[in-house]
C-alpha atoms as a PDB file:
ATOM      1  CA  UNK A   1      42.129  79.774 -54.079  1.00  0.00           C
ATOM      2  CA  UNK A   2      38.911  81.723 -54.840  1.00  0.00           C
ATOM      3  CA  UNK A   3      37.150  81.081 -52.082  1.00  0.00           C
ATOM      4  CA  UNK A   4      39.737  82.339 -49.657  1.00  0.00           C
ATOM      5  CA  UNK A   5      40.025  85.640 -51.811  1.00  0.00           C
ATOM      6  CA  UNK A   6      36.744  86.394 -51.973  1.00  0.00           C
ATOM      7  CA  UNK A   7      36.934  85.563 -48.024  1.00  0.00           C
ATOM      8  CA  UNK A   8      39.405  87.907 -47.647  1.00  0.00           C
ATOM      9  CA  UNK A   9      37.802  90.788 -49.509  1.00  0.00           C
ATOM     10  CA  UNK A  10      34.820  90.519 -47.214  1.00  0.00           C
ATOM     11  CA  UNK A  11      36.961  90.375 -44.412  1.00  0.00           C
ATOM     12  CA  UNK A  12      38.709  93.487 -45.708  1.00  0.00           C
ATOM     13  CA  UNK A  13      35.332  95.170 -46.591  1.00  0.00           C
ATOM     14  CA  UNK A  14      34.356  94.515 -42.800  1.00  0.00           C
ATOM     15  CA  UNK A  15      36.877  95.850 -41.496  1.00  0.00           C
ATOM     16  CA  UNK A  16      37.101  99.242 -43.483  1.00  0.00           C
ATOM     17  CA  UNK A  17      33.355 100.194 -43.180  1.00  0.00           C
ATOM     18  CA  UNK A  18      33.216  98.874 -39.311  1.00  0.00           C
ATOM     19  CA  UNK A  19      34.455 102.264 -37.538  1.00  0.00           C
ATOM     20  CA  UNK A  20      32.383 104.209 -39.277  1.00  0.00           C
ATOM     21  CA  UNK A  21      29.148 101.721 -38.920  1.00  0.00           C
ATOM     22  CA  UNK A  22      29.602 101.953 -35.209  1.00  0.00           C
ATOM     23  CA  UNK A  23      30.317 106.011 -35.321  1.00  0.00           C
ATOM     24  CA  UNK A  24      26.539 106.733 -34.157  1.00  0.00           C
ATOM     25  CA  UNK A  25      26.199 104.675 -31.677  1.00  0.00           C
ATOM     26  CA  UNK A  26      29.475 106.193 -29.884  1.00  0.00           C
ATOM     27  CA  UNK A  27      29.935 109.507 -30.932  1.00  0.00           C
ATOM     28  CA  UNK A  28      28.856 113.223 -29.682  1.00  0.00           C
ATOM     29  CA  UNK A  29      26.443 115.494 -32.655  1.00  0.00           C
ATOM     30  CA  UNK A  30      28.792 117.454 -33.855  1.00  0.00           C
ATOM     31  CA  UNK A  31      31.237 114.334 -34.875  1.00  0.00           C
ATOM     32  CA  UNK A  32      27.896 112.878 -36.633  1.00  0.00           C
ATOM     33  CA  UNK A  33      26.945 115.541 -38.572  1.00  0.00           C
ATOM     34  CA  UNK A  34      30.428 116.389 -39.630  1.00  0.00           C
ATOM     35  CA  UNK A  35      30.509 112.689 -41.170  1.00  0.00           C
ATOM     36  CA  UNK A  36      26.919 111.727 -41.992  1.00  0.00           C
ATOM     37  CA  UNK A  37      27.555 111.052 -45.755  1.00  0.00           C
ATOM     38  CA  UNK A  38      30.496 108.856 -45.180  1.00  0.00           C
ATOM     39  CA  UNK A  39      28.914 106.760 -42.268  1.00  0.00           C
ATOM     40  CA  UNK A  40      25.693 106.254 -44.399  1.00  0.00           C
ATOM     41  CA  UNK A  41      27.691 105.358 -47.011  1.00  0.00           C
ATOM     42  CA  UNK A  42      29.973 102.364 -44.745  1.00  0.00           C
ATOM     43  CA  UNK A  43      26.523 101.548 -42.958  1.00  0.00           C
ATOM     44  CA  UNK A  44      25.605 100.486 -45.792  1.00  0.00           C
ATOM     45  CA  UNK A  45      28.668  98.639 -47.454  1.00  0.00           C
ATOM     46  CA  UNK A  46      28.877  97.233 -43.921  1.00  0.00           C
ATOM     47  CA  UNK A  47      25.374  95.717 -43.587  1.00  0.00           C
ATOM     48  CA  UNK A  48      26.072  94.482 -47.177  1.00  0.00           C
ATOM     49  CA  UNK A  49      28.990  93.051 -46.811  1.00  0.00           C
ATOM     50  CA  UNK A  50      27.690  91.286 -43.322  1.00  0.00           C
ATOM     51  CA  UNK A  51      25.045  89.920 -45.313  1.00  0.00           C
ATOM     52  CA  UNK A  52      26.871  88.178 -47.871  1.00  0.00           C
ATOM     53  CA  UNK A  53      28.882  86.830 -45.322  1.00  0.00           C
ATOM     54  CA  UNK A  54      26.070  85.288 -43.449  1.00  0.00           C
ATOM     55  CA  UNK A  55      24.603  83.897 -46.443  1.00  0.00           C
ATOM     56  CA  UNK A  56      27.020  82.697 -49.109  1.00  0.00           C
ATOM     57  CA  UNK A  57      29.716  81.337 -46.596  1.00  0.00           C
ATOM     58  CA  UNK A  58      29.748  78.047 -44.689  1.00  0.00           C
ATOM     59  CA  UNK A  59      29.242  78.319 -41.066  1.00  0.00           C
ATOM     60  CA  UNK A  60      33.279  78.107 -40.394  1.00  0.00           C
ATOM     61  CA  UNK A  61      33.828  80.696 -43.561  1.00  0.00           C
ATOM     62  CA  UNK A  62      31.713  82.936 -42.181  1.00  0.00           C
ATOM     63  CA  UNK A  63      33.254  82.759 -38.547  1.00  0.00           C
ATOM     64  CA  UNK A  64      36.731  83.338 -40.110  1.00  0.00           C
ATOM     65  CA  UNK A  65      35.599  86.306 -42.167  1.00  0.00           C
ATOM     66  CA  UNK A  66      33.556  87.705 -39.559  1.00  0.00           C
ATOM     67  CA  UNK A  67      36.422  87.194 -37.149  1.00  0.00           C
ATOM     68  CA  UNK A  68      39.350  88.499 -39.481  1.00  0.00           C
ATOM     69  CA  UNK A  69      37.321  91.611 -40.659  1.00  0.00           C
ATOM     70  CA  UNK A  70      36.789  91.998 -36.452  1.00  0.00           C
ATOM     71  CA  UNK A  71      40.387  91.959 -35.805  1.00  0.00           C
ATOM     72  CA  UNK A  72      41.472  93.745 -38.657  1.00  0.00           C
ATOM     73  CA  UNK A  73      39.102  96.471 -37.967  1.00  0.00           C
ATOM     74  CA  UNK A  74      41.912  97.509 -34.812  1.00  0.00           C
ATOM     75  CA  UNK A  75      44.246  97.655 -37.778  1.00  0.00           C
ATOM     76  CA  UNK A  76      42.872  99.965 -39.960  1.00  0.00           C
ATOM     77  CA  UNK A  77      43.690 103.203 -39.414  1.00  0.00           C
ATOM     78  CA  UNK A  78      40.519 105.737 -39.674  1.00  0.00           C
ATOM     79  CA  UNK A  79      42.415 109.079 -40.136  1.00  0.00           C
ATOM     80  CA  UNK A  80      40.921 109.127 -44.133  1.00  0.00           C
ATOM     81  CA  UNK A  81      37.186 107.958 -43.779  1.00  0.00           C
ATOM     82  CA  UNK A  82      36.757 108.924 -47.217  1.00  0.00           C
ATOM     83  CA  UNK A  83      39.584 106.546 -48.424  1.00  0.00           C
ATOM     84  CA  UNK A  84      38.850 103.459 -46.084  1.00  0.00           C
ATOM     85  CA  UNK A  85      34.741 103.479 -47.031  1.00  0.00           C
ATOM     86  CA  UNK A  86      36.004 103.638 -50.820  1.00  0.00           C
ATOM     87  CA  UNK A  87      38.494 100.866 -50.167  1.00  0.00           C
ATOM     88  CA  UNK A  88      35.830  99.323 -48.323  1.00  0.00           C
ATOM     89  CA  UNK A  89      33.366  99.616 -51.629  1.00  0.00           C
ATOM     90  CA  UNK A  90      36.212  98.914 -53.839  1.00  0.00           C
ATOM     91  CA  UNK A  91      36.410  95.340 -52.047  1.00  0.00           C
ATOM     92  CA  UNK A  92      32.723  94.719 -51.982  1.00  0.00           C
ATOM     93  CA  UNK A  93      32.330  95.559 -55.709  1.00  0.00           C
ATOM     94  CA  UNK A  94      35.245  93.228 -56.349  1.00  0.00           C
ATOM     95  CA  UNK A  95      33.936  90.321 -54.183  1.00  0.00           C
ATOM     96  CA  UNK A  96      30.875  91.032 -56.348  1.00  0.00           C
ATOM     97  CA  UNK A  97      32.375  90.490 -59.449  1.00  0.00           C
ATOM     98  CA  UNK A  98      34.041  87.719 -58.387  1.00  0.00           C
ATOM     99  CA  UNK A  99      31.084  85.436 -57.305  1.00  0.00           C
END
């Protein structure tokens, strides 16, 4: 049971913090600099969380988490940045206390 939790919390960190990780790459100045704090912020929960994936999980854990917090990044709604990168941080710091 724990290690599909703490799969799923990665998953779900993933997906929160991946719109905003990919914001710079994609978006005009003006959206960037309107949102810099918030996408440095889910930058780095992202690259965190993509870490811990890579290295704690088995190769097929890994590939499911990866995957899931892929296809639940269409999910997630981004209209609240703010919210999703602390839900995003909440998860991460939970997966954290749970390993």
């Amino acid at each position: 049971m724990l290690p599909v939790l703490t799969d799923l919390l990665l998953a779900a960190t993933l997906a929160l913090s991946l719109r905003r990780f990919i914001l710079p790459y994609m978006a005009q100045d003006d959206v960037m600099r309107a949102s810099a704090p918030v996408t440095m912020v889910a930058s780095a929960v992202f690259l965190g969380a993509l870490a811990l994936t890579c290295s704690d999980k088995t190769f097929w854990s890994a590939t499911l988490t990866l995957t899931g917090g892929a296809l639940m990044a269409f999910l997630v709604d981004d209209r609240w940045p703010r919210l999703a990168v602390a839900a995003a941080v909440a998860c991460l710091l939970a997966y954290l206390g749970m390993r």
